[in-house]
N, C-alpha and C. Protein backbone atom coordinates (compact mmCIF):
# COMPACT_ATOMS: atom_id res chain seq x y z
N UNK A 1 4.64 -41.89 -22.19
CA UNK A 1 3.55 -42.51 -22.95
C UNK A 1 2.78 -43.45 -22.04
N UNK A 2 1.54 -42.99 -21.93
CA UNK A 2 0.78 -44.07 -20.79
C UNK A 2 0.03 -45.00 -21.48
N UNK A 3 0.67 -45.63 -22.91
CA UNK A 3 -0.18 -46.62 -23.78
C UNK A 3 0.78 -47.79 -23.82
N UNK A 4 1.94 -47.78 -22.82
CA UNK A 4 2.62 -48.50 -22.87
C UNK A 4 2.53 -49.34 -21.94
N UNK A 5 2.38 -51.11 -22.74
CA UNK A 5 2.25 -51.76 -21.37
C UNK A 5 3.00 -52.10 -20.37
N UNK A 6 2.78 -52.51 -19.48
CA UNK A 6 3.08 -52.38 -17.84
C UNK A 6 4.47 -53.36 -17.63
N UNK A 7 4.38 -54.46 -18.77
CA UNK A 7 6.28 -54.69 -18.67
C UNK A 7 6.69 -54.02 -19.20
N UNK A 8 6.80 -53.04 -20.33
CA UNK A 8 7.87 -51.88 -20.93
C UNK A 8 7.80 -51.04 -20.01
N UNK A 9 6.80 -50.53 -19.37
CA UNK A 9 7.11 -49.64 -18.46
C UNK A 9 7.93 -50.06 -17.39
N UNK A 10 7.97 -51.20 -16.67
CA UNK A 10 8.79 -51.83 -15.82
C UNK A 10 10.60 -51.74 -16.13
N UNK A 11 10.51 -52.23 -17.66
CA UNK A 11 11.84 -52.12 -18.09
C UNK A 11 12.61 -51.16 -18.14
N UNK A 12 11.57 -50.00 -18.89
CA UNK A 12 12.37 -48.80 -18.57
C UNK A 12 12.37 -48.28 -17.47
N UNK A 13 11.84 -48.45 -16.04
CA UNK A 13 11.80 -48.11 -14.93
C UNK A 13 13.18 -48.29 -14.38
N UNK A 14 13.19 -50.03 -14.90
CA UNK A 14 14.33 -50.79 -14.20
C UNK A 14 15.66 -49.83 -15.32
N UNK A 15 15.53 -49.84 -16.46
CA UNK A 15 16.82 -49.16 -16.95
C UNK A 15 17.03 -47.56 -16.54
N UNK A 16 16.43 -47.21 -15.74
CA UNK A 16 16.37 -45.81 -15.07
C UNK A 16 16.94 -45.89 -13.69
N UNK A 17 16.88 -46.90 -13.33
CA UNK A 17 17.83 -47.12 -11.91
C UNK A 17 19.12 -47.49 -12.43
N UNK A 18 19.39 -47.86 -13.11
CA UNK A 18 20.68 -48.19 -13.78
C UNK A 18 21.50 -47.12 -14.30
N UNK A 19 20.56 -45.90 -14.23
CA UNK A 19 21.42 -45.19 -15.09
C UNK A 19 21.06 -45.03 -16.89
N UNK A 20 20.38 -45.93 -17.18
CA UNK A 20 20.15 -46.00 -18.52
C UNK A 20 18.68 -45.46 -19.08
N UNK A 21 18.79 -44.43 -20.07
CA UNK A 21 17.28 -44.22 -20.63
C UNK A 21 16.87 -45.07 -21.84
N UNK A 22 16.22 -45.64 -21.93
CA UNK A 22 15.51 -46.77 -22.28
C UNK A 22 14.71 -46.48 -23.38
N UNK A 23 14.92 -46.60 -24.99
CA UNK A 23 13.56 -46.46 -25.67
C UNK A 23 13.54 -47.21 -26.40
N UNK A 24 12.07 -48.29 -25.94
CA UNK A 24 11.64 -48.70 -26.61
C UNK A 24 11.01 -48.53 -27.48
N UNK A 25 11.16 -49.26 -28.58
CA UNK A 25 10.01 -49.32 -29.80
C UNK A 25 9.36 -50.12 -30.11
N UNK A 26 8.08 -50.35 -30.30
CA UNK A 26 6.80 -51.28 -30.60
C UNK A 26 6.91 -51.93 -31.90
N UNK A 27 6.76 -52.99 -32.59
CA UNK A 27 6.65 -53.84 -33.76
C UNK A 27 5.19 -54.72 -33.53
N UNK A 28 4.34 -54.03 -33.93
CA UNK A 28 3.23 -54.84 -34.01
C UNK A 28 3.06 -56.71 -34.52
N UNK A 29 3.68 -56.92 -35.67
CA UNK A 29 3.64 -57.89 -36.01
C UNK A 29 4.61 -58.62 -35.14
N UNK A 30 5.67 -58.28 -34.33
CA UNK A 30 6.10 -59.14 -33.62
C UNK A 30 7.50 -59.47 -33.31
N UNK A 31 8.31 -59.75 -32.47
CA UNK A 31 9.66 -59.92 -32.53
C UNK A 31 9.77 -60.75 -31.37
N UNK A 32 9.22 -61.97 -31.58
CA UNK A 32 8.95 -63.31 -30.67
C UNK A 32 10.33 -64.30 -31.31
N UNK A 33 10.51 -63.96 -32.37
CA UNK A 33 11.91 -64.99 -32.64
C UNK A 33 13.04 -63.30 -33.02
N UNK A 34 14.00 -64.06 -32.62
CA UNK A 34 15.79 -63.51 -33.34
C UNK A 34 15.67 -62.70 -34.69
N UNK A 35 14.58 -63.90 -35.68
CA UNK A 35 14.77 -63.39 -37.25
C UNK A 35 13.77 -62.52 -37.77
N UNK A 36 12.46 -62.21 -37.18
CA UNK A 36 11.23 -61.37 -36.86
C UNK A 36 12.08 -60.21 -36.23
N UNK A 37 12.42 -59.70 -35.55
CA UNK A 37 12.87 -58.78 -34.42
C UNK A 37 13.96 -58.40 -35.86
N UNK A 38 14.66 -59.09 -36.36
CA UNK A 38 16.12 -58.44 -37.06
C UNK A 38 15.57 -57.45 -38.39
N UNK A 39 14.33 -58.42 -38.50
CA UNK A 39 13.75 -58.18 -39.93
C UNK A 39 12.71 -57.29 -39.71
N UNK A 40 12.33 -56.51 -38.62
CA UNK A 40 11.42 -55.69 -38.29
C UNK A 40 12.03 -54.33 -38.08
N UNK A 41 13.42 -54.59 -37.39
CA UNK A 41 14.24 -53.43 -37.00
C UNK A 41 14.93 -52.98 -38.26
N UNK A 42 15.42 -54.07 -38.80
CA UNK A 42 15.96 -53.37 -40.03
C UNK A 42 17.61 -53.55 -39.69
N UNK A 43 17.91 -54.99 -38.71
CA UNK A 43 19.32 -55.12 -38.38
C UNK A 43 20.14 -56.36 -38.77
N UNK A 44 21.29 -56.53 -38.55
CA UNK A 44 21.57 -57.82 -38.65
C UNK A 44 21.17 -58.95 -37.83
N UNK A 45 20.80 -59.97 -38.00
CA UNK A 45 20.25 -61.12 -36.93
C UNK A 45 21.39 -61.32 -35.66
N UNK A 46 22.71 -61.14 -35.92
CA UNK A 46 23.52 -60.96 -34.80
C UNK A 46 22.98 -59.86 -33.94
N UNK A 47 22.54 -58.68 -34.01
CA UNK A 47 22.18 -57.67 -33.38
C UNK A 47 21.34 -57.90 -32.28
N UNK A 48 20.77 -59.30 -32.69
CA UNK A 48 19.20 -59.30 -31.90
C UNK A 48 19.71 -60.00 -30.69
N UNK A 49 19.24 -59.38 -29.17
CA UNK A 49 20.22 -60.08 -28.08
C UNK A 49 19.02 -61.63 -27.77
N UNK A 50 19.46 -62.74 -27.90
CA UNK A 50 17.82 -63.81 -27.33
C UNK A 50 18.42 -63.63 -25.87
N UNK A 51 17.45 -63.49 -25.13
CA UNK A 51 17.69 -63.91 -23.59
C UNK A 51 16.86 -65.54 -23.30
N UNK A 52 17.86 -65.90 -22.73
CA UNK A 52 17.39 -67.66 -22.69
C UNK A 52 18.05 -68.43 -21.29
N UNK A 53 16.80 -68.92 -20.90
CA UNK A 53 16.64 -69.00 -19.54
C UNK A 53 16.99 -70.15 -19.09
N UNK A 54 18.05 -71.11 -18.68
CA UNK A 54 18.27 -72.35 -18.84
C UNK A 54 18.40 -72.55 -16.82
N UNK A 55 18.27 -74.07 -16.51
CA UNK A 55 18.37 -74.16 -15.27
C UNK A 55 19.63 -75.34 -15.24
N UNK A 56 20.82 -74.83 -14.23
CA UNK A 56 21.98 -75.35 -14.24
C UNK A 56 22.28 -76.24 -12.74
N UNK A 57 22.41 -77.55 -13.19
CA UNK A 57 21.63 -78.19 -11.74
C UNK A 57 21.11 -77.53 -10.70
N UNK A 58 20.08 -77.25 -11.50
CA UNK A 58 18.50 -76.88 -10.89
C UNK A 58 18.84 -75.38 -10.58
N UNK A 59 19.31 -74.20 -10.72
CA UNK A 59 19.74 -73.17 -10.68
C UNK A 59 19.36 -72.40 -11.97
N UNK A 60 18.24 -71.42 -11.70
CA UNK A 60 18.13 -71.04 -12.99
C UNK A 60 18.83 -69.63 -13.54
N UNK A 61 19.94 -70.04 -14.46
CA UNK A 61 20.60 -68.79 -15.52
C UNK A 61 20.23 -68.28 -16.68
N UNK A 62 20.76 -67.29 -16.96
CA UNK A 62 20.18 -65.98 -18.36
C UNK A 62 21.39 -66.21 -18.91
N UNK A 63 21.15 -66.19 -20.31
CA UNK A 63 22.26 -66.44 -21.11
C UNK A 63 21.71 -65.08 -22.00
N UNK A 64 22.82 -64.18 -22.55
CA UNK A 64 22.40 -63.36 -23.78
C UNK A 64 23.11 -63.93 -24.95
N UNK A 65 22.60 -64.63 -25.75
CA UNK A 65 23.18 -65.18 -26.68
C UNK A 65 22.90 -64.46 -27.96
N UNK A 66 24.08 -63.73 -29.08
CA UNK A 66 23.35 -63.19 -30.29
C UNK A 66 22.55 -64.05 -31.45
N UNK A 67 21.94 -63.33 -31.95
CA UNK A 67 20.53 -63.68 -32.52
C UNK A 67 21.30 -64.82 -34.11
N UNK A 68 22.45 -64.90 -34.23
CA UNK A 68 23.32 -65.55 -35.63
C UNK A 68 23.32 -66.59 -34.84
N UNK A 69 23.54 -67.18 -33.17
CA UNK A 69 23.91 -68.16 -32.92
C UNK A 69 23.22 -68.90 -31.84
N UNK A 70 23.80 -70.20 -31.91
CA UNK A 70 22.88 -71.17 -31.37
C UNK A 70 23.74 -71.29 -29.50
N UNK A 71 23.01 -71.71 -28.63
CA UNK A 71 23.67 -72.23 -27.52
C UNK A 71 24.25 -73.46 -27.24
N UNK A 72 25.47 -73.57 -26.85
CA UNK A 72 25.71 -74.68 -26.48
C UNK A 72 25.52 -74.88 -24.86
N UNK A 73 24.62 -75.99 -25.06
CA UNK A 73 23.81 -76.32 -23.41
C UNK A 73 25.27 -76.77 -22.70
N UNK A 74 26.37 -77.78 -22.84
CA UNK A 74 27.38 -77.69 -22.49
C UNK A 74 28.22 -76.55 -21.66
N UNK A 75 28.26 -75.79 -22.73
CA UNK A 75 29.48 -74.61 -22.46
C UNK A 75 29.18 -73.76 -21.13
N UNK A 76 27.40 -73.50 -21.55
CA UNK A 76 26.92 -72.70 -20.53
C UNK A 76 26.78 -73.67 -18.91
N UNK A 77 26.26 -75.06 -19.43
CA UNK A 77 26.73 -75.37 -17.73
C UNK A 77 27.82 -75.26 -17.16
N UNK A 78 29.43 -76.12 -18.41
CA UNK A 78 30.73 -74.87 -17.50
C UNK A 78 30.27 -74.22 -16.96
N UNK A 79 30.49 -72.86 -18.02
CA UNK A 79 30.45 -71.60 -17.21
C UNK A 79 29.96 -71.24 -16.05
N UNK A 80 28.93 -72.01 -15.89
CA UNK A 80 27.57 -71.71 -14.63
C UNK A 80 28.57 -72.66 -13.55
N UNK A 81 29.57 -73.19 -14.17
CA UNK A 81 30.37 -74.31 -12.83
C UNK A 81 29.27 -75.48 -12.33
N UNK A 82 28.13 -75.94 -13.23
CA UNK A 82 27.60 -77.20 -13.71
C UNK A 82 27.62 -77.98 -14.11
N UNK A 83 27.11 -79.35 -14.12
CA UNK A 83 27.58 -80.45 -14.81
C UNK A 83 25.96 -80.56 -16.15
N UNK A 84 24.70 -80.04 -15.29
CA UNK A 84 23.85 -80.24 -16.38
C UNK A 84 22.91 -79.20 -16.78
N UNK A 85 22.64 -79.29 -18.01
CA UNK A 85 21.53 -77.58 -18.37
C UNK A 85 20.69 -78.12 -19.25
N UNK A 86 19.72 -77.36 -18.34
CA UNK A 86 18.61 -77.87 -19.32
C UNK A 86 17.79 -76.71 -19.56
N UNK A 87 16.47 -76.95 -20.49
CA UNK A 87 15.46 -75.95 -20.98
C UNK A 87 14.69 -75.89 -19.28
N UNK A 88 14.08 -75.00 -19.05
CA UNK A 88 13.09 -75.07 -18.16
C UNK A 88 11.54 -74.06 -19.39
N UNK A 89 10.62 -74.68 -18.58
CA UNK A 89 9.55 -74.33 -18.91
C UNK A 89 8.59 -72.99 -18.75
N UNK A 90 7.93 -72.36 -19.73
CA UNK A 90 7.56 -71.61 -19.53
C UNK A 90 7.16 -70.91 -18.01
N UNK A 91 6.67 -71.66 -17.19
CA UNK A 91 6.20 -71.01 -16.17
C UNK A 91 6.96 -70.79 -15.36
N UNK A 92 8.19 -71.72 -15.30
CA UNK A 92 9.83 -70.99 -14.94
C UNK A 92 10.45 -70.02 -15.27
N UNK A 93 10.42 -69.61 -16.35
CA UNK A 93 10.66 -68.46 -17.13
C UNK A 93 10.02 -67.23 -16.50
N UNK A 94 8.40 -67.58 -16.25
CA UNK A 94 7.15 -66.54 -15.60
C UNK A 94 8.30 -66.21 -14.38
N UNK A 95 8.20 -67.12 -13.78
CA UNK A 95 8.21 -66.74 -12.41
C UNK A 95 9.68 -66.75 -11.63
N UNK A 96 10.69 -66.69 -12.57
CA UNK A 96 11.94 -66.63 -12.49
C UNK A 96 12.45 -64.67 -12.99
N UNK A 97 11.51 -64.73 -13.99
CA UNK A 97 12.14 -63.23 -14.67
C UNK A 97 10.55 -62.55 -14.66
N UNK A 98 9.18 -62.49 -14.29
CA UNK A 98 8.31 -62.21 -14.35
C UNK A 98 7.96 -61.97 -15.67
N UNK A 99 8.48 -62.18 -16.67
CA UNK A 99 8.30 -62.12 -18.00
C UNK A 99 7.90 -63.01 -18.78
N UNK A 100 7.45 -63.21 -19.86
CA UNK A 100 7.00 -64.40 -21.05
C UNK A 100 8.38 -64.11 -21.81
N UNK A 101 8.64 -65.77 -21.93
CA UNK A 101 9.35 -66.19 -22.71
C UNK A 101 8.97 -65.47 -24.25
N UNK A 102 10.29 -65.06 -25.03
CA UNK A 102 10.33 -64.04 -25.73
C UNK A 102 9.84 -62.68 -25.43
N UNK A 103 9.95 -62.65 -24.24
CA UNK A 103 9.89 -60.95 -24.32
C UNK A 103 10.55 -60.66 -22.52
N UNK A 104 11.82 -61.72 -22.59
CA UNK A 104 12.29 -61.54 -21.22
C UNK A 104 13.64 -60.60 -21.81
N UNK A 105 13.39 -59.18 -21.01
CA UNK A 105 14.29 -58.39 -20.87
C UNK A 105 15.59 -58.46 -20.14
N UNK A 106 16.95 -57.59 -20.33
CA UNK A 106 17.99 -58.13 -19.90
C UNK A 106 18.00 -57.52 -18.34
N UNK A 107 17.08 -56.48 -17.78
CA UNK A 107 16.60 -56.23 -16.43
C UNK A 107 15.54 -55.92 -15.88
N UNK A 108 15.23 -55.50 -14.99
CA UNK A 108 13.69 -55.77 -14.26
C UNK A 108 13.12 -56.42 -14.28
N UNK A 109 14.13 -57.73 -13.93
CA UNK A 109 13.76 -59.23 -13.56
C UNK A 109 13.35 -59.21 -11.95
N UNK A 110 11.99 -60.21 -12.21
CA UNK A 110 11.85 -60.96 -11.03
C UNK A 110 12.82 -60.98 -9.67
N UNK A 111 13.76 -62.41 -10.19
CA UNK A 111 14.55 -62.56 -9.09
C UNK A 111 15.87 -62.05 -9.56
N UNK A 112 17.08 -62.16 -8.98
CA UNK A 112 18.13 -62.11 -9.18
C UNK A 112 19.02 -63.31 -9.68
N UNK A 113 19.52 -63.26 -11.77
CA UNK A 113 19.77 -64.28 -11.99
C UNK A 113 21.26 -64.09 -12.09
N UNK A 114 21.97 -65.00 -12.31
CA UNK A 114 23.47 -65.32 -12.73
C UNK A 114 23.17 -65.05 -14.17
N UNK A 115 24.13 -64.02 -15.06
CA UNK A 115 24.07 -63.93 -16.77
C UNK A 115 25.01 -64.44 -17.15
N UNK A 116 25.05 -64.94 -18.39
CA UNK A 116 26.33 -64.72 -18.59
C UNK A 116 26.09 -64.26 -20.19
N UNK A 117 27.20 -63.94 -21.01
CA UNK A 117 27.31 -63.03 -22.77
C UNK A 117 27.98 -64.01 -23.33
N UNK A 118 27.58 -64.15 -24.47
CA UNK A 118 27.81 -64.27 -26.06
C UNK A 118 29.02 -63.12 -26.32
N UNK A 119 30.11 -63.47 -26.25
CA UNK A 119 30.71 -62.34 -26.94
C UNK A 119 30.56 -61.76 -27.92
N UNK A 120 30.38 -62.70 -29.23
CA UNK A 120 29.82 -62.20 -30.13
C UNK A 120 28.93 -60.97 -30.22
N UNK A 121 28.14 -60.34 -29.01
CA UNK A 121 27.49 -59.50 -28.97
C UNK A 121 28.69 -58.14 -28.94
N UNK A 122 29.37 -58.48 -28.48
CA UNK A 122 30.39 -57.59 -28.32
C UNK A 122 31.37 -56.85 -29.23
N UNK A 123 30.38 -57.48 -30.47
CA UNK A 123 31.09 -57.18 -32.04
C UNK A 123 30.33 -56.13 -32.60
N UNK A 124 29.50 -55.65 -32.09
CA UNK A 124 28.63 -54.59 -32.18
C UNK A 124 28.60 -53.25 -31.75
N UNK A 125 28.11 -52.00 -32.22
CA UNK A 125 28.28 -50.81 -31.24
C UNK A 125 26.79 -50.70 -30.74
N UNK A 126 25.63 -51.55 -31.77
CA UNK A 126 24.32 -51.25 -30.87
C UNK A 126 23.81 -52.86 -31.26
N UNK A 127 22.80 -52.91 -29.85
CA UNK A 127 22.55 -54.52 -30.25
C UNK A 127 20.92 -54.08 -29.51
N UNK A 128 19.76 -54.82 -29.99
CA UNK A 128 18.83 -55.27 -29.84
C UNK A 128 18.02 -56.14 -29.03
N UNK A 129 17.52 -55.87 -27.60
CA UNK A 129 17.07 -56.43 -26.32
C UNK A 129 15.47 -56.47 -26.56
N UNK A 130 14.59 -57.36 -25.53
CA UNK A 130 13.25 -57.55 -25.69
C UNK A 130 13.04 -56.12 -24.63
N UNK A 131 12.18 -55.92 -24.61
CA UNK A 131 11.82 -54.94 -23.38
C UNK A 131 10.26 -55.36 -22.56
N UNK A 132 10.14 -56.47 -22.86
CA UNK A 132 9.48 -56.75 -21.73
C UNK A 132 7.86 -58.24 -22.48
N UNK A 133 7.81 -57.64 -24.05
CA UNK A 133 6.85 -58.31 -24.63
C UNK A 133 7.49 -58.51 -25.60
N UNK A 134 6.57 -59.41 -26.33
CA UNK A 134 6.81 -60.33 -27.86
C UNK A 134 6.68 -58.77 -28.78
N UNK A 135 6.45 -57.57 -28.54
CA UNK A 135 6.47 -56.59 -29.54
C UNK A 135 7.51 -55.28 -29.57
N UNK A 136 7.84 -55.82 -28.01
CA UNK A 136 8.93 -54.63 -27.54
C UNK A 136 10.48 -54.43 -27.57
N UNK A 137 11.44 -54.06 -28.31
CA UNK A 137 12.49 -53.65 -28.06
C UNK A 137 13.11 -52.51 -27.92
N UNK A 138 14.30 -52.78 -27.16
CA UNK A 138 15.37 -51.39 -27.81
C UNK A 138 16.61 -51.94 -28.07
N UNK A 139 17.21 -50.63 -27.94
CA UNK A 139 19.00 -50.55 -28.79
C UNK A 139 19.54 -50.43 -27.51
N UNK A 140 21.05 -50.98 -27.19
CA UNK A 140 21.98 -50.86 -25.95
C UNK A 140 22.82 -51.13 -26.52
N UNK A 141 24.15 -50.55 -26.58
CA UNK A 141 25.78 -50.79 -26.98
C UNK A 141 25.45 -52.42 -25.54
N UNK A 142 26.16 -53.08 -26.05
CA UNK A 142 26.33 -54.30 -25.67
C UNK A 142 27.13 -54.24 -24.93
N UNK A 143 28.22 -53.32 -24.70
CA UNK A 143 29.35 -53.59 -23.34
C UNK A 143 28.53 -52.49 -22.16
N UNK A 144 27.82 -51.63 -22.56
CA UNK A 144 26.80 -51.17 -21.34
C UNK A 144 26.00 -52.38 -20.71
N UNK A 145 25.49 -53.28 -21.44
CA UNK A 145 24.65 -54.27 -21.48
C UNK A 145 25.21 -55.30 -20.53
N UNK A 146 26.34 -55.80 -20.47
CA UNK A 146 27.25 -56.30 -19.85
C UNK A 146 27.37 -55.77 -18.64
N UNK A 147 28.03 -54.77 -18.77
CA UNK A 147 28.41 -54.16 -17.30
C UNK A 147 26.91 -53.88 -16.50
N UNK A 148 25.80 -53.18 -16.83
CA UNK A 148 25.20 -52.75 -16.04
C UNK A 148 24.40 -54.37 -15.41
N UNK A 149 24.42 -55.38 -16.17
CA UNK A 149 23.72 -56.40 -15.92
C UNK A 149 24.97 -57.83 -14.75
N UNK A 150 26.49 -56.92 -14.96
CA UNK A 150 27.28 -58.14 -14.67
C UNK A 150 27.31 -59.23 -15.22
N UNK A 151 26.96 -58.86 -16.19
CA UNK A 151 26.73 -60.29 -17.46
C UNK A 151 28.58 -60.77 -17.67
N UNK A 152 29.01 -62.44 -17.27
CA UNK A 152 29.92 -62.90 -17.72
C UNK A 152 30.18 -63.14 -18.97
N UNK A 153 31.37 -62.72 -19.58
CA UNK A 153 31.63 -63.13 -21.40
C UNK A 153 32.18 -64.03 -20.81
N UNK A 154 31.96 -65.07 -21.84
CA UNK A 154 32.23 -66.31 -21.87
C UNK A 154 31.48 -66.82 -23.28
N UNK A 155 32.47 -67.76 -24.08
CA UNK A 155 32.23 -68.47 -25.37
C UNK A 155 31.18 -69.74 -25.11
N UNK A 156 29.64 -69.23 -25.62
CA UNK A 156 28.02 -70.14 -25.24
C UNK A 156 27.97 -70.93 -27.06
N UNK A 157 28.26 -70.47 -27.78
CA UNK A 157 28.43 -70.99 -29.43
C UNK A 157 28.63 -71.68 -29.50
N UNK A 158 27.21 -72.76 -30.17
CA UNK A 158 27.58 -73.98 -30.33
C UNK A 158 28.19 -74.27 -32.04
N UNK A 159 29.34 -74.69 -31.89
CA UNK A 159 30.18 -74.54 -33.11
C UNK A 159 29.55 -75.94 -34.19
N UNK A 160 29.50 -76.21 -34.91
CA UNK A 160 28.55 -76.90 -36.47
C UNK A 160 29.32 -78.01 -36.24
């Protein structure tokens, strides 16, 4: 399809070196948040993977956190073997994963980041990724998702 724009095409490029065929599907109205994307697909809000871009003394990491739960900025600096995490800003986001925030895919990133998983994703047989824009996703069994990305499980849930 040559009506597809030039980050979905990237994504599925990048999930074609991987080994993975890639189909995305378009949602016009939008899947810029977790609960838009769940409610467009027709899935559970756990399904929906957020990719979220945090910088871990000053190191910037991808977290796939599922779409039911929140991050704990804590847990993930552990994990990252950090003491602090913070939000970084859109244009970090740009130019870290070449992507806009909400529509950063789990590959055919920019640079090369450290991931780490939400296990919780791992409760799933298909889970829900951006593919490149605020309109684009697809479906990936979540332990493909993992492995092909080297994504660390590790517990990111910030508990109530």
């Amino acid at each position: 399809m040559g009506d597809r724009h030039p980050n979905v095409e990237r994504v599925v490029a990048a999930g074609r070196e991987l080994g993975l065929e890639i189909e995305p599907r378009s949602f016009p109205e939008g899947t810029r948040t977790a609960q838009e994307a769940a409610d467009a697909i027709g899935v559970e809000l756990g399904q929906i993977v957020k990719s979220l871009i945090f910088g871990v003394d000053g190191e910037v990491v991808l977290a796939y956190v599922s779409g039911a739960n929140r991050l704990d900025e804590k847990l993930l600096a552990a994990a990252a073997g950090g003491s602090r995490c913070e939000r970084v800003d859109a244009d970090a986001v740009r130019k870290a994963t070449g992507f806009p925030i909400g529509g950063v895919p789990p590959f055919g990133l920019e640079t090369q980041l450290r991931i780490f998983v939400d296990p919780d994703l791992l409760k799933f047989d298909e889970v829900w990724a951006a593919a490149g824009t605020w309109h684009d996703v697809f479906p990936i069994d979540p332990r493909v998702l993992q492995s092909v990305t080297n994504g660390v499980v590790v517990e990111l849930r910030r508990t109530p």
